[in-house]
C-alpha atoms as a PDB file:
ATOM      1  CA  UNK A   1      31.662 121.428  39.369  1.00  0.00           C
ATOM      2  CA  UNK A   2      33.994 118.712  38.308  1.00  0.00           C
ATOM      3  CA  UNK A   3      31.123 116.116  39.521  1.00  0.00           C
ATOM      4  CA  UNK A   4      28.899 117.230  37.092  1.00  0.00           C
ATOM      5  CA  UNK A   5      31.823 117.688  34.240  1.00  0.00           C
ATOM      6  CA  UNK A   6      32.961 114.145  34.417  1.00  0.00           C
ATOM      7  CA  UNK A   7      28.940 113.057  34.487  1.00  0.00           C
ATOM      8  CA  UNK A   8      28.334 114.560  31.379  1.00  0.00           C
ATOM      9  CA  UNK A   9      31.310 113.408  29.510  1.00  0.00           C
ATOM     10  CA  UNK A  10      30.101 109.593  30.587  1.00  0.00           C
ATOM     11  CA  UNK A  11      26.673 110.412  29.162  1.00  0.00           C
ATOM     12  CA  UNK A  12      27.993 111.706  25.983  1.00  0.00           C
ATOM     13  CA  UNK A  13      30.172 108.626  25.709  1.00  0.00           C
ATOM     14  CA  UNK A  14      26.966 106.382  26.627  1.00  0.00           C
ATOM     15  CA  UNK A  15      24.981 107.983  23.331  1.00  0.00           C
ATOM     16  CA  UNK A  16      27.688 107.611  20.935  1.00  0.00           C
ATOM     17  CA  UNK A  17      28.410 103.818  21.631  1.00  0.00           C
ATOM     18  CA  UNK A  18      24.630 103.167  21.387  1.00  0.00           C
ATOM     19  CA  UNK A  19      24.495 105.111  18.093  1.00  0.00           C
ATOM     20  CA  UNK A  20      27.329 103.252  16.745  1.00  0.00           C
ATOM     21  CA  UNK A  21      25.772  99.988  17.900  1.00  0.00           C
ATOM     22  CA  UNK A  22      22.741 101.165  16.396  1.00  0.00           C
ATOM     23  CA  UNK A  23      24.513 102.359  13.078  1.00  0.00           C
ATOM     24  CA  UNK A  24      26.039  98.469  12.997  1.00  0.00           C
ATOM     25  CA  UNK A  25      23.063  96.883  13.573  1.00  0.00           C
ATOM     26  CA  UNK A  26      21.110  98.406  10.258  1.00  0.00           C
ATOM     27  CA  UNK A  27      23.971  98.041   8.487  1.00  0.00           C
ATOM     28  CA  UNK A  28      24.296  94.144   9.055  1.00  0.00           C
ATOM     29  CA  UNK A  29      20.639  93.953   8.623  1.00  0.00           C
ATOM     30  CA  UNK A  30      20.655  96.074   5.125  1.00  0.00           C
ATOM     31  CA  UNK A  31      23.490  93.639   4.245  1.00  0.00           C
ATOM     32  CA  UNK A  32      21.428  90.548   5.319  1.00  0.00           C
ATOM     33  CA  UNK A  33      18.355  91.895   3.312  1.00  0.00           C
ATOM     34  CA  UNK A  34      20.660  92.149   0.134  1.00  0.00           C
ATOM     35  CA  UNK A  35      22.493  88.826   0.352  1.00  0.00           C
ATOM     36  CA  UNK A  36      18.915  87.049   0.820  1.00  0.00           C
ATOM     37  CA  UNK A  37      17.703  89.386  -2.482  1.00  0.00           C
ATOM     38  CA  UNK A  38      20.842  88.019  -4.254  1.00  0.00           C
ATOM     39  CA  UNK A  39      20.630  84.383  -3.399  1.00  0.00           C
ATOM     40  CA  UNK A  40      16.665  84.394  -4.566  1.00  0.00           C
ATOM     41  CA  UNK A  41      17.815  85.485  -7.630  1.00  0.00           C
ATOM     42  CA  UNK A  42      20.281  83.560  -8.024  1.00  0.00           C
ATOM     43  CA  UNK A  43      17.987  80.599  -7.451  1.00  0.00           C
ATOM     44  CA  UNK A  44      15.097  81.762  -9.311  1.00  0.00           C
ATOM     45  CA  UNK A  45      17.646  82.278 -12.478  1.00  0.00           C
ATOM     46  CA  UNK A  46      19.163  79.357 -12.151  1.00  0.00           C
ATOM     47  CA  UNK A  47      15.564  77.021 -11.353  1.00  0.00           C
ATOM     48  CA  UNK A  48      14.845  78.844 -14.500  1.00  0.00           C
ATOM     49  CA  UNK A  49      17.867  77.566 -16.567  1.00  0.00           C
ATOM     50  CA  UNK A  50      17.365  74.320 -15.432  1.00  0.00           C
ATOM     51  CA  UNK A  51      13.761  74.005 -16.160  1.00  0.00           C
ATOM     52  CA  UNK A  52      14.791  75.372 -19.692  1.00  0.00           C
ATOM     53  CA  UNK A  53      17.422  72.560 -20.635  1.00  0.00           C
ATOM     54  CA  UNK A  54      14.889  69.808 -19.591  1.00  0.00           C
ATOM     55  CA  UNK A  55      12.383  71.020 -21.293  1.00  0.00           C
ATOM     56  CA  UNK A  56      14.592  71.477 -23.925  1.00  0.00           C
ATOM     57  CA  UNK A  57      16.265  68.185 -23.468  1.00  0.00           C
ATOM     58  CA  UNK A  58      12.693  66.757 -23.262  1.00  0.00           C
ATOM     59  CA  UNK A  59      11.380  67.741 -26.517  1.00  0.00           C
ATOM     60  CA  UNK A  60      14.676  66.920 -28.055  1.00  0.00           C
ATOM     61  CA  UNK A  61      14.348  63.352 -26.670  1.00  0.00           C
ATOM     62  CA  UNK A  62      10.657  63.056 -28.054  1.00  0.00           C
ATOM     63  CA  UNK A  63      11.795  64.182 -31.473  1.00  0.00           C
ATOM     64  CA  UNK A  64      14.827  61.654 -31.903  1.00  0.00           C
ATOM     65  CA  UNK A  65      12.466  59.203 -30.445  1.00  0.00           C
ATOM     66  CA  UNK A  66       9.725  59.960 -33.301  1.00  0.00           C
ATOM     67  CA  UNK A  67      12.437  59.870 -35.895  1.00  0.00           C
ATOM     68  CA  UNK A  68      13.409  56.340 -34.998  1.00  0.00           C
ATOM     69  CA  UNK A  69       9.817  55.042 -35.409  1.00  0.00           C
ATOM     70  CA  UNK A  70       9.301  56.480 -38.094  1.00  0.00           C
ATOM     71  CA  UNK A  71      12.591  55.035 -39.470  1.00  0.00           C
ATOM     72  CA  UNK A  72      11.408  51.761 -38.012  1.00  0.00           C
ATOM     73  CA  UNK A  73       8.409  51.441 -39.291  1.00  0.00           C
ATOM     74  CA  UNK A  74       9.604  52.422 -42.965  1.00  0.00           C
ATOM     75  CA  UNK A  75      12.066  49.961 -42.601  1.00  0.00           C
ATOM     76  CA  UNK A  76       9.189  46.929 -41.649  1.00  0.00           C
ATOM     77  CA  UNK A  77       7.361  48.150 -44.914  1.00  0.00           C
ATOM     78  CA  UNK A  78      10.575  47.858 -47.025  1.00  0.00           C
ATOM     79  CA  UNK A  79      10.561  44.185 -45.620  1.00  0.00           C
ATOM     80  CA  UNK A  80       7.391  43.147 -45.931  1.00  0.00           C
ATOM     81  CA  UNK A  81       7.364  44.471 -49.674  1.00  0.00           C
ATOM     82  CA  UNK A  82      10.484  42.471 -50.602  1.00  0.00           C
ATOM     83  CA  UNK A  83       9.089  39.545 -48.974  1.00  0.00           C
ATOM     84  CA  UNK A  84       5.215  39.685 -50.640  1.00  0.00           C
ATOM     85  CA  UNK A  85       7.242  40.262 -54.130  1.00  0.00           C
ATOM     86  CA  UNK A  86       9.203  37.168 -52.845  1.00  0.00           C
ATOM     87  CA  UNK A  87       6.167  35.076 -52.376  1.00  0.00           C
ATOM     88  CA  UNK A  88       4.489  35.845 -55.154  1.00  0.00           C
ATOM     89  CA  UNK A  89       7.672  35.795 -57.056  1.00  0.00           C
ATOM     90  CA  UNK A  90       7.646  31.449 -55.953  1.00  0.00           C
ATOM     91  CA  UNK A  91       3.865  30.801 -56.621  1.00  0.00           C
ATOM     92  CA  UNK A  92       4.606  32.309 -60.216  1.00  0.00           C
ATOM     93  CA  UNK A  93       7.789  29.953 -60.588  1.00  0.00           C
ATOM     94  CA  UNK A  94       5.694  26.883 -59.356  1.00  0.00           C
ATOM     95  CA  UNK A  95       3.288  27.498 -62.362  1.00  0.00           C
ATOM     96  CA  UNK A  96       5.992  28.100 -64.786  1.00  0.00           C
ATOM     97  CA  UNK A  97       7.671  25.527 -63.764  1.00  0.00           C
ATOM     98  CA  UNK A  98       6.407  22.558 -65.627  1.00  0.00           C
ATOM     99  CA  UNK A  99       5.633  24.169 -69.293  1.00  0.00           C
ATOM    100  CA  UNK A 100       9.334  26.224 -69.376  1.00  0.00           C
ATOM    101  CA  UNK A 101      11.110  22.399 -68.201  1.00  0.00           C
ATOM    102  CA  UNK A 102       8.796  20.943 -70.988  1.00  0.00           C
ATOM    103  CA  UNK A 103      10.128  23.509 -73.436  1.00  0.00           C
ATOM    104  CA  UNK A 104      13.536  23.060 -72.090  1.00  0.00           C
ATOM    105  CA  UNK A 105      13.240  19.301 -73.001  1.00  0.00           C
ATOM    106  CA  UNK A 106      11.639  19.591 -76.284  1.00  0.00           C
ATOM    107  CA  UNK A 107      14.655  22.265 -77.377  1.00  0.00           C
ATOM    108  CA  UNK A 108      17.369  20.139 -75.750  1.00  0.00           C
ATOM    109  CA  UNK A 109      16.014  16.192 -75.867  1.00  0.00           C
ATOM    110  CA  UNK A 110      16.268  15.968 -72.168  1.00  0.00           C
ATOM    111  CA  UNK A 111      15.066  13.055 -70.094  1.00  0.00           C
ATOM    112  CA  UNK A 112      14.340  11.290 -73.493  1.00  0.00           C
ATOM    113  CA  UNK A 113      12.268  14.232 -74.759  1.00  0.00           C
ATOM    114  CA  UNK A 114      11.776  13.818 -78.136  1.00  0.00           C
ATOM    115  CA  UNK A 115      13.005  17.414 -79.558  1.00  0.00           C
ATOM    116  CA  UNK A 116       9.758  19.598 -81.249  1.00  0.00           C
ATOM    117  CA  UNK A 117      10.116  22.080 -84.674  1.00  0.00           C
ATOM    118  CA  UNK A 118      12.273  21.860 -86.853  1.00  0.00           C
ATOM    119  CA  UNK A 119      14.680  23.501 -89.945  1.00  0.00           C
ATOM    120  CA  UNK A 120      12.979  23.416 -92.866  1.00  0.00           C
ATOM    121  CA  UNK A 121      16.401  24.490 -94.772  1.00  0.00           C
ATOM    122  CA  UNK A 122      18.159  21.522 -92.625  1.00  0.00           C
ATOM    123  CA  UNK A 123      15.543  18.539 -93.490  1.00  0.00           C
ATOM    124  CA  UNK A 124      15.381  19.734 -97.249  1.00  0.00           C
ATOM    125  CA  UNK A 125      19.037  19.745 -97.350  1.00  0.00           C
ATOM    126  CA  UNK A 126      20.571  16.435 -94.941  1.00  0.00           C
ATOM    127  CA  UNK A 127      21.751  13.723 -95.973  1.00  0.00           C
ATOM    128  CA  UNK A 128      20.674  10.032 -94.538  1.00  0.00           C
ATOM    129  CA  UNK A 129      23.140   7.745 -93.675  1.00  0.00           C
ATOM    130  CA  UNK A 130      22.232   4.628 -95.478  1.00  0.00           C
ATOM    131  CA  UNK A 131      24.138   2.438 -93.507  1.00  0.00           C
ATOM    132  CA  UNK A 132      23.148   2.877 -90.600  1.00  0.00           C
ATOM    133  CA  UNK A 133      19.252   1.431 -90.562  1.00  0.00           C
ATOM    134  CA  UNK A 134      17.603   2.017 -86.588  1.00  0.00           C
ATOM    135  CA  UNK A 135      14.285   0.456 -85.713  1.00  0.00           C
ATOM    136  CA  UNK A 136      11.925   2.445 -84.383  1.00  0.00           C
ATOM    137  CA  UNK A 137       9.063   0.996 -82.448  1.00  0.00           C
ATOM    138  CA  UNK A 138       5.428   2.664 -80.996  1.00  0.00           C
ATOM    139  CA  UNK A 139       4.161   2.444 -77.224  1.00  0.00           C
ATOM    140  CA  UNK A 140       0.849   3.721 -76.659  1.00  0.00           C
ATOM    141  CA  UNK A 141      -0.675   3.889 -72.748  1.00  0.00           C
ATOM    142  CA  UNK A 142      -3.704   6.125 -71.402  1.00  0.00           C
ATOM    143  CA  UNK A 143      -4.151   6.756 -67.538  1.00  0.00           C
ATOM    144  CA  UNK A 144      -6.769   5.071 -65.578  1.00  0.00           C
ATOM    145  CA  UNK A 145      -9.081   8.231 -65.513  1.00  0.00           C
ATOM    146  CA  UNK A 146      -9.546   8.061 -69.428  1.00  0.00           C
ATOM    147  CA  UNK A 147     -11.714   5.252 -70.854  1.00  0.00           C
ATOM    148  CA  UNK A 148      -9.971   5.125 -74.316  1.00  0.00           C
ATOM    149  CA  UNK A 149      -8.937   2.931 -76.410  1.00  0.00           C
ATOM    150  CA  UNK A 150      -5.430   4.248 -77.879  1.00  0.00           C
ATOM    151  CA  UNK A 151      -2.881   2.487 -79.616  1.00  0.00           C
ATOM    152  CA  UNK A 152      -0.151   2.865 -82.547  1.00  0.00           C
ATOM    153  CA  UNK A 153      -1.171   1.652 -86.079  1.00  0.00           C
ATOM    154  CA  UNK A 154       1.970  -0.103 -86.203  1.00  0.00           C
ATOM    155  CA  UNK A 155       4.292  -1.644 -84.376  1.00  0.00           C
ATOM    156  CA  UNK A 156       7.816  -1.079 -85.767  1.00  0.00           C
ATOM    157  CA  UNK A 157       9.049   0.974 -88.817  1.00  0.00           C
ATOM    158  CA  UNK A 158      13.057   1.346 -90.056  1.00  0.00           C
ATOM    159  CA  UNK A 159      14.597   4.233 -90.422  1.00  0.00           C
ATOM    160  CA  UNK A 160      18.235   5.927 -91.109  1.00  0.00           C
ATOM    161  CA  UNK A 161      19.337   9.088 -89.785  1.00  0.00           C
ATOM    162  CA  UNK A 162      18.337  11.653 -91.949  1.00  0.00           C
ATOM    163  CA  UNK A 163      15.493  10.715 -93.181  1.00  0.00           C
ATOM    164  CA  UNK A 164      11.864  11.192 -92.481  1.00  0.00           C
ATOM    165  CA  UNK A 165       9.225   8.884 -91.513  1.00  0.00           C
ATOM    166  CA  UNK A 166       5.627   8.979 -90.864  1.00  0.00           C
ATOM    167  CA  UNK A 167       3.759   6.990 -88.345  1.00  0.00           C
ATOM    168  CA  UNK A 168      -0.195   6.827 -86.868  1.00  0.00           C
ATOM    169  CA  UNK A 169      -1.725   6.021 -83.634  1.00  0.00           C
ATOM    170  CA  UNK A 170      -5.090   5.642 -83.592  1.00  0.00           C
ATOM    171  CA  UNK A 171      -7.797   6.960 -80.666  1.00  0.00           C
ATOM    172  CA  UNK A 172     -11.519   6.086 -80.152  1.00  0.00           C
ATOM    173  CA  UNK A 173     -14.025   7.030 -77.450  1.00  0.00           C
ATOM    174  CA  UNK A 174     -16.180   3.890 -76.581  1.00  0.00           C
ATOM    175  CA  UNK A 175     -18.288   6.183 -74.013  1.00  0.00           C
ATOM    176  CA  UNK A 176     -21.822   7.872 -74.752  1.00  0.00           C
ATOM    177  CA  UNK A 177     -20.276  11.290 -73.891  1.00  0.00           C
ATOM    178  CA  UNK A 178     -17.876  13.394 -75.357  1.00  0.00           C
ATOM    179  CA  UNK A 179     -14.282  13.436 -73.844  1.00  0.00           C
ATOM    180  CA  UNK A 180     -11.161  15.899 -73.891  1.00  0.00           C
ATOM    181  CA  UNK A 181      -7.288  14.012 -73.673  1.00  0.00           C
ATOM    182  CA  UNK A 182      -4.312  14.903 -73.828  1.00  0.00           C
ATOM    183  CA  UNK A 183      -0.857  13.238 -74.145  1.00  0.00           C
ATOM    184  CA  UNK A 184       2.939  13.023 -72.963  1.00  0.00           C
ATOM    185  CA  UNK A 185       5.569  10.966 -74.499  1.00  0.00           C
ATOM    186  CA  UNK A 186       8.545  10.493 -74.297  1.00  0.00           C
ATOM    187  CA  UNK A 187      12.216   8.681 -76.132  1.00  0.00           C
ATOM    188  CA  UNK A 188      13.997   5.248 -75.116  1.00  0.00           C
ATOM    189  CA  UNK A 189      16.861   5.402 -74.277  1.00  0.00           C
ATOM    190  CA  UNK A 190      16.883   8.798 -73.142  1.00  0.00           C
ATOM    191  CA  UNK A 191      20.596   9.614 -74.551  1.00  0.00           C
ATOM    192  CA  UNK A 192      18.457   9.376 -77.687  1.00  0.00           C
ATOM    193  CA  UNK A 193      15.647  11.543 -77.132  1.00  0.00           C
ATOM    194  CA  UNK A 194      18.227  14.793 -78.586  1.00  0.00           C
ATOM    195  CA  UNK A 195      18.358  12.967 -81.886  1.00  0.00           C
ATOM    196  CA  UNK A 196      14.799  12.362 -82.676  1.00  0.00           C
ATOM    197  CA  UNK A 197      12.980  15.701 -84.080  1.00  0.00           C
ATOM    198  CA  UNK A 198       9.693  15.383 -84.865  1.00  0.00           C
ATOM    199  CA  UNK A 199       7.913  17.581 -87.253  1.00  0.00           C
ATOM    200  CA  UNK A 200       4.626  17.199 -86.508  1.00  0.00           C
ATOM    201  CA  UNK A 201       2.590  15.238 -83.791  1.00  0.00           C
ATOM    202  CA  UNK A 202      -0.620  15.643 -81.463  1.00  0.00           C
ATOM    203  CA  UNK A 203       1.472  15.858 -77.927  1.00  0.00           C
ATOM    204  CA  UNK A 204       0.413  18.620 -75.433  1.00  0.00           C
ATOM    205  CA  UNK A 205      -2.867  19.092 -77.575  1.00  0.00           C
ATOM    206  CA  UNK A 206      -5.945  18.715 -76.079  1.00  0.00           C
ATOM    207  CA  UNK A 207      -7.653  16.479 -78.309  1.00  0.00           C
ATOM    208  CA  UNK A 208     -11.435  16.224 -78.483  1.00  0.00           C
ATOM    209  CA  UNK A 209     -13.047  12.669 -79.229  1.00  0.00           C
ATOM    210  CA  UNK A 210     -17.064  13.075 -79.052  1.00  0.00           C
ATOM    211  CA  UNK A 211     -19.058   9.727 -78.263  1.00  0.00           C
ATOM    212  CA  UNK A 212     -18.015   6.853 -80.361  1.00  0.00           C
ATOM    213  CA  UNK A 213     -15.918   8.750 -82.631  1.00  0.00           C
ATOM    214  CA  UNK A 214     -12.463   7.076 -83.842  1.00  0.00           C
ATOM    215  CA  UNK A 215      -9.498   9.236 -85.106  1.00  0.00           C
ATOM    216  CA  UNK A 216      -6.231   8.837 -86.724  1.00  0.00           C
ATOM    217  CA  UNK A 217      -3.264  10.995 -85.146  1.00  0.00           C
ATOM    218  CA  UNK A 218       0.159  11.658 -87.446  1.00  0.00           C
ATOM    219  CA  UNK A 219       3.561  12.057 -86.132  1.00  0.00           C
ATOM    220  CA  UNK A 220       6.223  13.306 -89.143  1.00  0.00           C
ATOM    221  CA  UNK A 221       9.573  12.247 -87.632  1.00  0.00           C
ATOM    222  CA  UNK A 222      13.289  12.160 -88.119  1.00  0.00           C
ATOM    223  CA  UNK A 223      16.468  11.272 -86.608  1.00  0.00           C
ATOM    224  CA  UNK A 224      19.098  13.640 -86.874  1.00  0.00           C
ATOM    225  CA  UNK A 225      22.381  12.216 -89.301  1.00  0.00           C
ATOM    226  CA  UNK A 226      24.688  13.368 -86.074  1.00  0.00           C
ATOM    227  CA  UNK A 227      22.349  10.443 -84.247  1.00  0.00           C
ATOM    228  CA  UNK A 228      25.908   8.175 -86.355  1.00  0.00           C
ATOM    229  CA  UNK A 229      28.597  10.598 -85.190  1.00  0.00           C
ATOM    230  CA  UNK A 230      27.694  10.311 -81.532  1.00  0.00           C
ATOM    231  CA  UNK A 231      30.039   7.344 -79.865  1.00  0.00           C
ATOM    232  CA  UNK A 232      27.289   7.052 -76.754  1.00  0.00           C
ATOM    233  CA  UNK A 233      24.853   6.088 -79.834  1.00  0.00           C
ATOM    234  CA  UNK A 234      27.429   3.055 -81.168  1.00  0.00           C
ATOM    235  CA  UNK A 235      25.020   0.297 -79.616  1.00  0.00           C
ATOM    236  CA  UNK A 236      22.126   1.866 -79.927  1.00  0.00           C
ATOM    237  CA  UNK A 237      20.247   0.253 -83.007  1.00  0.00           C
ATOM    238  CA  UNK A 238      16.162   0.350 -81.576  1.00  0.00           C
ATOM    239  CA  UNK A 239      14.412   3.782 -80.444  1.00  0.00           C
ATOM    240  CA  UNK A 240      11.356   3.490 -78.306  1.00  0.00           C
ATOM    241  CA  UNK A 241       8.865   6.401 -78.650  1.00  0.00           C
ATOM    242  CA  UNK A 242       5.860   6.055 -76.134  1.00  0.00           C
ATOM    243  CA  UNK A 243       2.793   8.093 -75.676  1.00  0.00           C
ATOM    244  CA  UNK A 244       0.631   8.293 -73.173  1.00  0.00           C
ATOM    245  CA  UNK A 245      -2.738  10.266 -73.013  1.00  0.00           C
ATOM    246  CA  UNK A 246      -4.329  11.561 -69.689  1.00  0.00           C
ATOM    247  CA  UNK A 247      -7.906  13.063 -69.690  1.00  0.00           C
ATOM    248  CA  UNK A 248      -8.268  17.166 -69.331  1.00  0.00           C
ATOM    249  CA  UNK A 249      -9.693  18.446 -66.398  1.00  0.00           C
ATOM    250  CA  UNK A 250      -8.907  21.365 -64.700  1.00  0.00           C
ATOM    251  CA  UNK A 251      -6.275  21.829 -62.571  1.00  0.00           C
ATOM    252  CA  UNK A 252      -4.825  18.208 -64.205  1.00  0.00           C
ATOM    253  CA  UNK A 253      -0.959  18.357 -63.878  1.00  0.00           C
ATOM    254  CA  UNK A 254       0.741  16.004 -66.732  1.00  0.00           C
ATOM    255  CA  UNK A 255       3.890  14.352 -65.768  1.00  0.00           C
ATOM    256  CA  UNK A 256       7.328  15.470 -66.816  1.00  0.00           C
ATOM    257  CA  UNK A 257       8.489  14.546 -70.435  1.00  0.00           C
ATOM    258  CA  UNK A 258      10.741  11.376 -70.065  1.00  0.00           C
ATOM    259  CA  UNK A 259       9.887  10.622 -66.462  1.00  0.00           C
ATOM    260  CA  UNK A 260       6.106   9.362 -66.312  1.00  0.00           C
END
């Protein structure tokens, strides 16, 4: 009787440890089944995030990198504007360049540039300097290109400051075809070149001479009274003017008033 007792009481004891191992065993694997259902979310979520920001980063990238080539290129048109205008800015000046100095010298007498125009009110109303008496001689010269035959009409004429004077070259074309020239000229000494105005004269005028034809050409002159008043003009008593005519062809460059 207390055999079989006792041998129950063991069985019962048996059952319950092996349904409390059993109980522990689906719990751990219930737990394991969550913590592996948490951690793939977690991953998945965070894989997500990540492939979010660099995509995000990515496009981010591509636009700043977009901006600056388009700032860039902008910038390389700005610069090649400014330096076409530049360029063509210089090829204009190189043009310019002789006529505006040779308008420059005829205002200011530079280089011995005999000053052009004049004040009618200030040659009606000067007043010569009788005293002072300045001999003015003619030069006349044509370049090898131009078979004329050029020359002043006279030699020498005397003048005071102050009042006019008129002088004549004289031009013929020896050829059998007709011929187009035109002239420079220019003051000696060059100091006086400010004080000698002329009125009228056939410089910088193309000048048409068909075959055998022979022409007079008039310069109207004067030297300006301050010519006396100027202490670099003390010694000065003999004025040079000098022409020289060039045939006109295209693209011919004439040399620089007072320094052919």
């Amino acid at each position: 009787m207390l055999l079989s007792f006792a041998f129950r009481e063991c069985c019962a004891k048996r059952y319950v440890q092996l349904a409390f191992c059993s109980a522990q065993i689906c719990i751990k694997n219930l737990n394991a089944r969550g913590l592996a259902t948490s951690t793939s979310q977690l991953f998945v979520r965070r894989t997500s995030q990540r492939f979010v920001n660099q995509t995000r980063g990515a496009k981010t990238h591509k636009k700043k990198t977009n901006n600056y080539q388009d700032e860039w290129k902008q910038r390389n048109k700005t610069i090649l504007t400014y330096i076409a205008a530049a360029g063509v800015g210089m090829i204009g000046m190189s043009y310019a360049a002789v006529p505006l100095y040779r308008i420059y010298c005829q205002v200011s007498g530079l280089g011995g540039t005999a000053i052009a125009g004049h004040d009618a009110g200030l040659v009606e109303t000067m007043k010569p300097v009788k005293d002072r008496i300045i001999k003015v001689t003619f030069n006349a010269d044509t370049h090898a290109s131009l078979q004329w035959n050029f020359r002043p009409q006279q030699s020498e004429i005397y003048v005071v400051p102050g009042e006019t004077a008129l002088a004549f070259y004289k031009a013929r074309n020896p050829s059998d075809k007709p011929v187009i020239g035109i002239s420079t000229y220019n003051v000696v000494p060059f100091e006086a070149g400010q004080y000698f105005n002329k009125i009228q004269c056939f410089c910088f005028e193309e000048q048409r001479l068909n075959p055998q034809e022979e022409v007079d050409m008039p310069v109207f002159f004067y030297i300006d009274p301050e010519f006396d008043e100027d202490p670099r003009m003390a010694r000065v008593d003999t004025i040079t003017l000098s022409y020289t005519f060039f045939e006109a062809k295209e693209g011919q460059k004439l040399p620089l008033p007072g320094y052919s």
